[in-house]
Each structure stands twice: as structure tokens, then as C-alpha cells.
Protein backbone atom coordinates (compact mmCIF):
# COMPACT_ATOMS: atom_id res chain seq x y z
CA UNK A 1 33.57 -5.94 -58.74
CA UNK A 2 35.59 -4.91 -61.77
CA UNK A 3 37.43 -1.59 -62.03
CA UNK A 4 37.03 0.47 -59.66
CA UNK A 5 37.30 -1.98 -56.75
CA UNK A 6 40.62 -3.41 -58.54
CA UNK A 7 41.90 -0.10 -58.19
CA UNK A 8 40.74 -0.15 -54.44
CA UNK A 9 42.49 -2.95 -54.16
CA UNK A 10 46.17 -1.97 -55.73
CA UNK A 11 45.83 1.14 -53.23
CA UNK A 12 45.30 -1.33 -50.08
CA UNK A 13 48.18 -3.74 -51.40
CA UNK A 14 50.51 -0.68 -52.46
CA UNK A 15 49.82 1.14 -49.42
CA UNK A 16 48.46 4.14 -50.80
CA UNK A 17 45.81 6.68 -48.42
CA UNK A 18 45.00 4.93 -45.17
CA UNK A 19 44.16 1.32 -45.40
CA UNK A 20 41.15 0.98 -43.20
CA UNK A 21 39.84 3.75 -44.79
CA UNK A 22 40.40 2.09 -48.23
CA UNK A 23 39.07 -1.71 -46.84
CA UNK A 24 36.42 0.61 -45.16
CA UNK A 25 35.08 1.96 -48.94
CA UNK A 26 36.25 -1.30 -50.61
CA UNK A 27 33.67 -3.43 -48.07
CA UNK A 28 30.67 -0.13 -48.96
CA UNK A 29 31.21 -1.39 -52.36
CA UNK A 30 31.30 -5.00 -51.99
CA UNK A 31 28.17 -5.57 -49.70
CA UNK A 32 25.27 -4.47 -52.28
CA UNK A 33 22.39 -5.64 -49.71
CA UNK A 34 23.89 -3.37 -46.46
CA UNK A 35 23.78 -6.55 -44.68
CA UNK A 36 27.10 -5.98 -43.44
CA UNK A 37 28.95 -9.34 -44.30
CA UNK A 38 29.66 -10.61 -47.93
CA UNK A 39 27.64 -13.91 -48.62
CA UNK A 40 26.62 -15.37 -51.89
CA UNK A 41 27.11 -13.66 -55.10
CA UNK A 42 28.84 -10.99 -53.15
CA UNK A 43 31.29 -13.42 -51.96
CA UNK A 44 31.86 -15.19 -54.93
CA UNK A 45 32.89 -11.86 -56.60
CA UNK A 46 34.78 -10.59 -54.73
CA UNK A 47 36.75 -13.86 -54.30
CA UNK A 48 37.08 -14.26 -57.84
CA UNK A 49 37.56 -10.73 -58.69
CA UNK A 50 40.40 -11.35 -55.93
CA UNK A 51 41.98 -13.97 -57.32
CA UNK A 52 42.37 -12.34 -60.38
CA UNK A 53 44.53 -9.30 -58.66
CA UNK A 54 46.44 -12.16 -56.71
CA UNK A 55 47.19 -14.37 -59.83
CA UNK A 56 48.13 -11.07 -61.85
CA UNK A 57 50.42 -9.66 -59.08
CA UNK A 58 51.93 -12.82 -58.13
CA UNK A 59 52.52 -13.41 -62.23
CA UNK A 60 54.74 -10.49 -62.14
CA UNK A 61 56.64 -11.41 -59.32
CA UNK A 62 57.74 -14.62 -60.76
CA UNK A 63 55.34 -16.99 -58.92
CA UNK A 64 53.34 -19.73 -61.66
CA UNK A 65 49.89 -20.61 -59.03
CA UNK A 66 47.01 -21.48 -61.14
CA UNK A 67 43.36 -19.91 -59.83
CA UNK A 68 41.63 -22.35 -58.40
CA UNK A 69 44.31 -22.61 -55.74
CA UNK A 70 44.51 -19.04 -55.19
CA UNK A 71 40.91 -18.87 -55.09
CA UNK A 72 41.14 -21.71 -52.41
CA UNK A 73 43.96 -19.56 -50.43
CA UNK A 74 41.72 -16.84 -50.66
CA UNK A 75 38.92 -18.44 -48.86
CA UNK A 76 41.24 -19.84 -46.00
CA UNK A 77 42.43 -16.26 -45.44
CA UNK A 78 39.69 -14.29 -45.94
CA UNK A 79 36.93 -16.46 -44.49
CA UNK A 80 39.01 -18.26 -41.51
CA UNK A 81 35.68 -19.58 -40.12
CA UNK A 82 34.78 -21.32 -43.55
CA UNK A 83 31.15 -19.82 -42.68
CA UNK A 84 30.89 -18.70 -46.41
CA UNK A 85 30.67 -14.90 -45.21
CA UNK A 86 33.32 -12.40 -45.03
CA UNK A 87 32.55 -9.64 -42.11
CA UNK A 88 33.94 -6.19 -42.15
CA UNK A 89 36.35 -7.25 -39.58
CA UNK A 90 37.73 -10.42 -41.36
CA UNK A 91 38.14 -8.46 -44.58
CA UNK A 92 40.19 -5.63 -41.95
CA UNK A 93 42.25 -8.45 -40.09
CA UNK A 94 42.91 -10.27 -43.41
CA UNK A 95 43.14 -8.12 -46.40
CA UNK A 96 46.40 -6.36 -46.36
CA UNK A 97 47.84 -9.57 -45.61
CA UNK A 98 46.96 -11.20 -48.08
CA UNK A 99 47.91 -8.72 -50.88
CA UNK A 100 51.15 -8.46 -48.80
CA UNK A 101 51.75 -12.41 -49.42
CA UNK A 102 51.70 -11.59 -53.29
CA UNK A 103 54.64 -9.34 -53.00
């Protein structure tokens, strides 16, 4: 996912420009095959490219989680199903949550 989509993300979780419109272009990015739901490699990035924005922002806030559990937070949030896909809608319902948790 890497830098662009990192900034994507820090405009979602600082509320910047409208968020669907952000998770909207953020999701574009994300699913590479236009099959409409993140699965394999796609999910894996994005979970770990995730993780890495959640361990970094929590870091500054004073909170000490290591990645794996983050990761593993990550997945019960963003995948609530446990289906190994992330849909459009789950990453809408779910998303600014999420980065809301790390504040």
C-alpha cells in the first residue's frame, strides 16, 4: 500500500475532506483485481500496512501494543465475519473507527 494510501489513511483518521469519499478512493486503491472485496495479498497489505499506521499512531499517544496484536485487532474489526475478505461496506462501517480507537 505504502505512501500514498498512508496518507489516505491519516486524512480518514484526522478527519480531513469527506470520509466516505476518502474510504471510497482508499478501497479503488486497495482492490487491484476490481473484484470489489479485499482477499489475499490485498488483504494482507492492507492489514499490515494498517497495522503499521495503528502501531505508529498509538506509539505517539502513549500506548506500548506490539503488531501482531494490532494486526489481530485489525482483523476482528475490519473483517467481523472472519471470512478473510474485507467488502467496501465493512471497510465504510469499520474504518474510521478503528483509526478513532488509536486516538
Amino acid at each position: 500500500m505504502g505512501g500514498n494510501a498512508g496518507k489516505m489513511l491519516k486524512n480518514i483518521d484526522k478527519g480531513t475532506g469527506n470520509c466516505d469519499k476518502e474510504i471510497d478512493k482508499l478501497f479503488n486503491k486497495l482492490d487491484k483485481d476490481k473484484s470489489g472485496v479485499l482477499e489475499g495479498k490485498e488483504y494482507d497489505d492492507f492489514l499490515n500496512d494498517a497495522m503499521k499506521y495503528m502501531h505508529s499512531d498509538l506509539k505517539k499517544g502513549g500506548h506500548q501494543y506490539d503488531e501482531p496484536t494490532i494486526r489481530e485487532w485489525l482483523k476482528q474489526w475490519l473483517d467481523p465475519n472472519g471470512d478473510g475478505k474485507i467488502t467496501r461496506s465493512e471497510l465504510k462501517q469499520n474504518l474510521k473507527a478503528v483509526l478513532d480507537a488509536g486516538e
